[in-house]
N, C-alpha and C. Protein backbone atom coordinates (compact mmCIF):
# COMPACT_ATOMS: atom_id res chain seq x y z
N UNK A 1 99.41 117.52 125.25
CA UNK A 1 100.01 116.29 124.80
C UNK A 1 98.91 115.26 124.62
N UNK A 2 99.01 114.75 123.29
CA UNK A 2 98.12 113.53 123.28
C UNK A 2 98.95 112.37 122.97
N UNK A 3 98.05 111.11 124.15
CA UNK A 3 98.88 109.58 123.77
C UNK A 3 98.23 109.29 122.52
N UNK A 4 98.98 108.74 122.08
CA UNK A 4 98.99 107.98 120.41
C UNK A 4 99.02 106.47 120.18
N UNK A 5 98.05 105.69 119.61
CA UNK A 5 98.49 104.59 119.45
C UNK A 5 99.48 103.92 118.10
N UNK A 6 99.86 105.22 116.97
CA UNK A 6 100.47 104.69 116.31
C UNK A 6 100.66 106.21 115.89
N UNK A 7 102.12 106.47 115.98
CA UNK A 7 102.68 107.99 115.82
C UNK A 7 102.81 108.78 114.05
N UNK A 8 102.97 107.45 113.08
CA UNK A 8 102.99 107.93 111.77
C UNK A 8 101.84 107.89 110.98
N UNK A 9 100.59 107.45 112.13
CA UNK A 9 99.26 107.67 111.32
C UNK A 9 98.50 108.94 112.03
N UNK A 10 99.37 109.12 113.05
CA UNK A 10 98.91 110.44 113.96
C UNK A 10 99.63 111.65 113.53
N UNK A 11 100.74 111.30 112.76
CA UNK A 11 101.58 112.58 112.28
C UNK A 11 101.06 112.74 110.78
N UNK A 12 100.55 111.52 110.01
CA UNK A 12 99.93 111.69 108.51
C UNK A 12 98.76 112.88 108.76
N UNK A 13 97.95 112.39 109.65
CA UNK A 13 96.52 113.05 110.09
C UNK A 13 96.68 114.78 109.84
N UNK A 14 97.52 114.88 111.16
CA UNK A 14 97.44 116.49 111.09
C UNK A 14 98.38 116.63 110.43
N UNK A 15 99.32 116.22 109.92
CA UNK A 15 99.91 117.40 108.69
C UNK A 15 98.58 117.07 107.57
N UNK A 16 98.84 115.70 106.72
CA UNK A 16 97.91 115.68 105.46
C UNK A 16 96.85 116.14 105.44
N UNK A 17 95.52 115.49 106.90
CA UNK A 17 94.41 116.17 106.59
C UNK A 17 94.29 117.44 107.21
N UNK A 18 94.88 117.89 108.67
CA UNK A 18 94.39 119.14 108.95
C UNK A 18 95.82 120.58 108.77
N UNK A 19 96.71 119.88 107.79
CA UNK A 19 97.46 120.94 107.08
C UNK A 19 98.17 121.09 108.15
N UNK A 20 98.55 120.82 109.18
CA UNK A 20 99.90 121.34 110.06
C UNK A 20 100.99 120.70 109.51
N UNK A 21 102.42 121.29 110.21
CA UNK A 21 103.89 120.39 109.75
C UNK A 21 103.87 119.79 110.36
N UNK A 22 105.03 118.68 110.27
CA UNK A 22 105.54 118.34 111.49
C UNK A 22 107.12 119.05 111.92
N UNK A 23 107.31 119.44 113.14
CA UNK A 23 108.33 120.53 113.86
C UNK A 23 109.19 119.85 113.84
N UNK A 24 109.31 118.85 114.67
CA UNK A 24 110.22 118.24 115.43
C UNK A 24 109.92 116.69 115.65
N UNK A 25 110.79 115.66 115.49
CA UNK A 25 110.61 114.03 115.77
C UNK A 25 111.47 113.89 116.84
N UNK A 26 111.36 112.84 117.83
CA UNK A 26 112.56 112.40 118.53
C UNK A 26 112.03 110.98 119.04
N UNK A 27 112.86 110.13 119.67
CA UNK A 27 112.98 109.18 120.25
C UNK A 27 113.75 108.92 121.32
N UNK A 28 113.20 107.90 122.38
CA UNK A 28 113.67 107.74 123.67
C UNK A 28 113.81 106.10 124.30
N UNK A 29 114.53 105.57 123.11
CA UNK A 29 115.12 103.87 123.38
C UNK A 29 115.17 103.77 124.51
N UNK A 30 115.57 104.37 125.71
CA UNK A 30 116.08 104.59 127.00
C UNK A 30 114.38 103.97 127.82
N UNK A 31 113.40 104.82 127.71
CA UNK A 31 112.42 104.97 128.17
C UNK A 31 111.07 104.59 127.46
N UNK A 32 111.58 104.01 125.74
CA UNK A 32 110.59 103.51 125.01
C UNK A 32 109.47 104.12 125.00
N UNK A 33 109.56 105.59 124.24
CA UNK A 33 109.07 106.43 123.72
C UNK A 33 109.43 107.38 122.54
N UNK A 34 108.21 107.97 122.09
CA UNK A 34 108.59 108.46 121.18
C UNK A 34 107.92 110.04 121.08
N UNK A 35 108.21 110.95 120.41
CA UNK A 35 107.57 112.28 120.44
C UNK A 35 107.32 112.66 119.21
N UNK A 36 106.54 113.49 118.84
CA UNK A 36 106.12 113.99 117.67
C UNK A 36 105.58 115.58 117.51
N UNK A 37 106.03 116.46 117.42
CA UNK A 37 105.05 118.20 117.81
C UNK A 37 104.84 118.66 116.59
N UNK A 38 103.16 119.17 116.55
CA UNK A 38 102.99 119.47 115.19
C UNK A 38 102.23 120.75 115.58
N UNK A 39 102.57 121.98 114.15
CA UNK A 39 101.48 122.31 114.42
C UNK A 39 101.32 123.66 112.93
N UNK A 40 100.77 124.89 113.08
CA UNK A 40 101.08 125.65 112.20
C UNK A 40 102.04 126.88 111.97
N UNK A 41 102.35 126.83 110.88
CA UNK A 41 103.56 128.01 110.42
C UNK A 41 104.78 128.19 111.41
N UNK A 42 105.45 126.91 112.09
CA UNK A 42 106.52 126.76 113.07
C UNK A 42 106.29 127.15 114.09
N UNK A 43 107.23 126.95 114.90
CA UNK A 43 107.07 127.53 116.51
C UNK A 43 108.63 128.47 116.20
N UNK A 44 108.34 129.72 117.47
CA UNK A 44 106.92 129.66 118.23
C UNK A 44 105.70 130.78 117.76
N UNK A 45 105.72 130.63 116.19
CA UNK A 45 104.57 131.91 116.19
C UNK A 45 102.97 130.98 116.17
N UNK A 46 102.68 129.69 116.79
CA UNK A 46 101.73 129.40 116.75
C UNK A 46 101.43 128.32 118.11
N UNK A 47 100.67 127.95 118.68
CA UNK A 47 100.63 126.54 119.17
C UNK A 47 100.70 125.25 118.69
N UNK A 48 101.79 124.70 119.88
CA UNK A 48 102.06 123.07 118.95
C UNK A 48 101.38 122.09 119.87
N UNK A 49 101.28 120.94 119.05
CA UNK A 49 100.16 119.45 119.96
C UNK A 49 101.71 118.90 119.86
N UNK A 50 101.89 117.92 121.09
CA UNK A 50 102.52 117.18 121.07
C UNK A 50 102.25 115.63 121.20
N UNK A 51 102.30 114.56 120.53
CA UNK A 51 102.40 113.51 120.25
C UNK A 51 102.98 112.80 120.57
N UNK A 52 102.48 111.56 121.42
CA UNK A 52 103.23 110.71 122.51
C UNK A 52 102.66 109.31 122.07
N UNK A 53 104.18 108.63 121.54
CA UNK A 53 103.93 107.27 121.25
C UNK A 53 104.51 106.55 122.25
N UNK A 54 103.75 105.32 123.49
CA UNK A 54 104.63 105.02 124.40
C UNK A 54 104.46 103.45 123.67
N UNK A 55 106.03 103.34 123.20
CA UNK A 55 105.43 101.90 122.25
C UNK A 55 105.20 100.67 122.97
N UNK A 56 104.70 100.10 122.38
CA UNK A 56 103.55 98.92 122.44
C UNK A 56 102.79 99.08 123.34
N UNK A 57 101.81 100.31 123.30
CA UNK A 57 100.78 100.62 123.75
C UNK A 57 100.09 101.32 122.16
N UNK A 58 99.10 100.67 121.90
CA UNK A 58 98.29 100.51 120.54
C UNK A 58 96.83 101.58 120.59
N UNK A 59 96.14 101.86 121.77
CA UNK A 59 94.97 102.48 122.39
C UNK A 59 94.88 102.77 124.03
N UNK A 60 94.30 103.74 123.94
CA UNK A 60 93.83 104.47 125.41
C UNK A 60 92.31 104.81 125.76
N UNK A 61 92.15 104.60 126.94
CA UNK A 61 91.07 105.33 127.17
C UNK A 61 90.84 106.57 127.54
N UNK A 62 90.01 107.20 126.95
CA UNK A 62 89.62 108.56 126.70
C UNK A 62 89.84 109.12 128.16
N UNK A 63 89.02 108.93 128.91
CA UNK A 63 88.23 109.27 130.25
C UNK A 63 87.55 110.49 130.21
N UNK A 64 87.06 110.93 131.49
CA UNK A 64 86.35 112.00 130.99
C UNK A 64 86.88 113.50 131.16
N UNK A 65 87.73 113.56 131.15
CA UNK A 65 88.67 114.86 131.70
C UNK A 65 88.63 115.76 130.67
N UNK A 66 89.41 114.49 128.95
CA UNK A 66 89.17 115.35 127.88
C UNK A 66 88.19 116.06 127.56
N UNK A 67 88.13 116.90 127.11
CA UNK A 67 86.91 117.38 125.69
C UNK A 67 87.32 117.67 124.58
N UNK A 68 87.90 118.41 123.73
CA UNK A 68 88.35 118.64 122.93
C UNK A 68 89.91 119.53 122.42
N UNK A 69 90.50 119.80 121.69
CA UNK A 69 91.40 120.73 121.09
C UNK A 69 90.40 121.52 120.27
N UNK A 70 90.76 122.97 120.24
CA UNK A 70 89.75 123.86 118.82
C UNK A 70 90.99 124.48 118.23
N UNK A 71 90.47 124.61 117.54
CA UNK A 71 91.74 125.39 115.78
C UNK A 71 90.76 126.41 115.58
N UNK A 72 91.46 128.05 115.51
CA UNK A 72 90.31 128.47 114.56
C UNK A 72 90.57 128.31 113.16
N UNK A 73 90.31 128.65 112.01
CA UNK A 73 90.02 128.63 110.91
C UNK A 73 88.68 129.51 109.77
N UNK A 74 89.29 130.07 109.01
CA UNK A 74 88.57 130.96 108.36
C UNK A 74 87.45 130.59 107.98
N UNK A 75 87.14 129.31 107.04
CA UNK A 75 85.64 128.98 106.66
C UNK A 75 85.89 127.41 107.66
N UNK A 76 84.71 127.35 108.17
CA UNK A 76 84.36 126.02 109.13
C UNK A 76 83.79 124.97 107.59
N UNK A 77 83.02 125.18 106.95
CA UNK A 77 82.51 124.47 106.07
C UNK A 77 83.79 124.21 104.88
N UNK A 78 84.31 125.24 104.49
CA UNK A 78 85.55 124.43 103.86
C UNK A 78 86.47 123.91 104.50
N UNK A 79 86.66 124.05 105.87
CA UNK A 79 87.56 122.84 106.23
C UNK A 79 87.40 121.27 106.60
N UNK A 80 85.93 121.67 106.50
CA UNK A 80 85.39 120.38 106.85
C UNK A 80 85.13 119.53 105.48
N UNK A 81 84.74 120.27 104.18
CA UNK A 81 85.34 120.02 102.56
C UNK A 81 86.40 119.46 102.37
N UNK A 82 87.65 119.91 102.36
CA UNK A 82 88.77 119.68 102.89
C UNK A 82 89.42 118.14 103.70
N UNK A 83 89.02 118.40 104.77
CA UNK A 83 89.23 117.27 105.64
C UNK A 83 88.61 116.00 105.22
N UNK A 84 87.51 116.09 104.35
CA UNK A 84 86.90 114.92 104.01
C UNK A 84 87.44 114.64 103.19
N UNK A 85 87.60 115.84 102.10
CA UNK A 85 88.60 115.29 100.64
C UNK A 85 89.70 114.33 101.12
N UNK A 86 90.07 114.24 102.19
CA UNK A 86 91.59 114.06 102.84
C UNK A 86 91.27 112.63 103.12
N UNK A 87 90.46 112.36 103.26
CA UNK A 87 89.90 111.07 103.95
C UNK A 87 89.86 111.26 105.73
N UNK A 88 89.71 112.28 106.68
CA UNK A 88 89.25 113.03 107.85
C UNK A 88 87.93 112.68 108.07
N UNK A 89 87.37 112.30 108.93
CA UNK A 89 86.47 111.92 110.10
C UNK A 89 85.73 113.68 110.59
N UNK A 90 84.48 113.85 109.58
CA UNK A 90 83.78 115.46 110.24
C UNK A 90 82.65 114.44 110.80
N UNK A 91 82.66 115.05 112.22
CA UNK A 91 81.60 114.10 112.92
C UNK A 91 80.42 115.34 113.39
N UNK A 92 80.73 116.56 113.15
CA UNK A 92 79.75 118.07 113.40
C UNK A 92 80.09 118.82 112.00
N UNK A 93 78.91 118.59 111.16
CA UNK A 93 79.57 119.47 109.93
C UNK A 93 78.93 121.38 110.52
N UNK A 94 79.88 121.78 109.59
CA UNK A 94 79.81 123.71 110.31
C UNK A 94 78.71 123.85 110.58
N UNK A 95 78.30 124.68 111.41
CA UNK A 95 76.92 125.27 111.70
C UNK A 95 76.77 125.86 112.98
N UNK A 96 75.75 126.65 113.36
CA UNK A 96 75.50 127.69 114.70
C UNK A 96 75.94 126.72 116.08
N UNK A 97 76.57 127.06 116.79
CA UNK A 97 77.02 126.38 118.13
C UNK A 97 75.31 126.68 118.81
N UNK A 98 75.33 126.04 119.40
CA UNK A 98 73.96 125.65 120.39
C UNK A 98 74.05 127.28 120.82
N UNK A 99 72.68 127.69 120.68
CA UNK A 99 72.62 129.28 121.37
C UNK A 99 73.48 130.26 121.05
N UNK A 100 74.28 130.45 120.24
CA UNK A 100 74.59 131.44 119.61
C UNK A 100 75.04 131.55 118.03
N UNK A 101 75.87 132.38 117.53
CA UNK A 101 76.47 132.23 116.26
C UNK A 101 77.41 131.92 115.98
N UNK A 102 78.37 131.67 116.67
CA UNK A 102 79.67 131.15 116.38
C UNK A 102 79.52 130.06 115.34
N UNK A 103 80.31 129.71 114.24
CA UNK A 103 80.24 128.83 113.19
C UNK A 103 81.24 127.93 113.56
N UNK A 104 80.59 126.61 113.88
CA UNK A 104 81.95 125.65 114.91
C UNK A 104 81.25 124.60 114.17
N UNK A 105 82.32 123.31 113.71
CA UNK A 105 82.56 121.70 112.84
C UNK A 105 83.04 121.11 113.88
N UNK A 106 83.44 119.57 114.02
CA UNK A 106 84.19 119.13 115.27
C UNK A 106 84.22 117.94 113.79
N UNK A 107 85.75 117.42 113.93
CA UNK A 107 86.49 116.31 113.32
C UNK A 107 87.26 115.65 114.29
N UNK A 108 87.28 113.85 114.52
CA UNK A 108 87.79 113.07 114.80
C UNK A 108 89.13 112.97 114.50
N UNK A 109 90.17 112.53 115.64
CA UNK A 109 91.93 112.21 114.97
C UNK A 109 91.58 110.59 114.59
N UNK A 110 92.41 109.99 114.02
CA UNK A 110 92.34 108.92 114.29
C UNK A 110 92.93 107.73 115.63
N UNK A 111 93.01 108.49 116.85
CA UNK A 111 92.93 107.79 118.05
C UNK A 111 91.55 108.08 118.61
N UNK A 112 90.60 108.79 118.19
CA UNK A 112 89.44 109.47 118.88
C UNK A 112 89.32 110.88 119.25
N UNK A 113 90.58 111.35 119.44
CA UNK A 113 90.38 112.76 119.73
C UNK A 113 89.71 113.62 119.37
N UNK A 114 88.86 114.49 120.18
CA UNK A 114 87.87 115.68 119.42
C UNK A 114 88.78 116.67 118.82
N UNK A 115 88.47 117.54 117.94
CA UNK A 115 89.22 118.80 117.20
C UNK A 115 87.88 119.33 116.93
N UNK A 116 87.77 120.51 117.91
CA UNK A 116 86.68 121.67 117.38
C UNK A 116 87.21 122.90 116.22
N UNK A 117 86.85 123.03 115.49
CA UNK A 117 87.08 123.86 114.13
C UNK A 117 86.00 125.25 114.46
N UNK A 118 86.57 126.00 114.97
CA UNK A 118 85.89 127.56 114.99
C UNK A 118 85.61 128.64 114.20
N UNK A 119 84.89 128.70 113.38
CA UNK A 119 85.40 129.80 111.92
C UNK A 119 85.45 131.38 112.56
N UNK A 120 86.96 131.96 112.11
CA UNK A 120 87.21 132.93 112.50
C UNK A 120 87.42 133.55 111.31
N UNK A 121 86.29 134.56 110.46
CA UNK A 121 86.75 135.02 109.27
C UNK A 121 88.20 135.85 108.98
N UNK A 122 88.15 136.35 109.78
CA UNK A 122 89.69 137.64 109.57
C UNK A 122 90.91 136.84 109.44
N UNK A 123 91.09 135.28 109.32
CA UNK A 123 91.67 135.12 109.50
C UNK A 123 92.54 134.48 107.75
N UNK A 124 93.79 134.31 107.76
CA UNK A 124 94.38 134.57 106.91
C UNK A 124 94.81 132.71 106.21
């Protein structure tokens, strides 16, 4: 689950730029919240992020607990093509992970969140 400071620029993000749907919306007047789960080709044949707008809360601090979410993805360099076309934040364009070969990009959400991009060729 990630907090959100604004849920329909956090739900534009990953569907528009990093191609997920969105699943499911709901709301919680009761408790003044909101939810958002996105992710690829429905649930449950994939993993979903869930999206937490607690309104009028605008930003968070990171701390240091996070590190990142990773996606794999077939070419790391075209998604990072891609994501820019989109107007997406590539803050690691593709290339060798420190000490080995793995082909890994890392793109920004627009709350800050890391998204590591792993290129997994076999993949479809």
């Amino acid at each position: 689950m990630l907090r959100v400071g604004n849920l329909q620029r956090s739900i534009d993000f990953y569907t528009q730029v990093l191609g997920m749907q969105l699943l499911r919306k709901s709301e919680n007047p009761e408790y003044k919240y909101s939810l958002a789960f996105v992710g690829y080709e429905g649930n449950p044949a994939q993993a979903e992020i869930e999206l937490t707008y607690n309104w009028g809360t605008e930003s968070y601090e990171m701390g240091t607990a996070y590190g990142h979410i990773a996606l794999g993805v077939p070419d790391a360099a075209a998604a990072c093509e891609k994501i820019k076309a989109a107007g997406g934040n590539v803050t690691r364009e593709a290339g060798p992970v420190k000490g080995g070969t793995t082909v890994i990009a890392f793109v920004t959400d627009p709350d800050g969140y890391k998204i590591e991009l792993i290129q997994r060729p076999g993949m479809a």
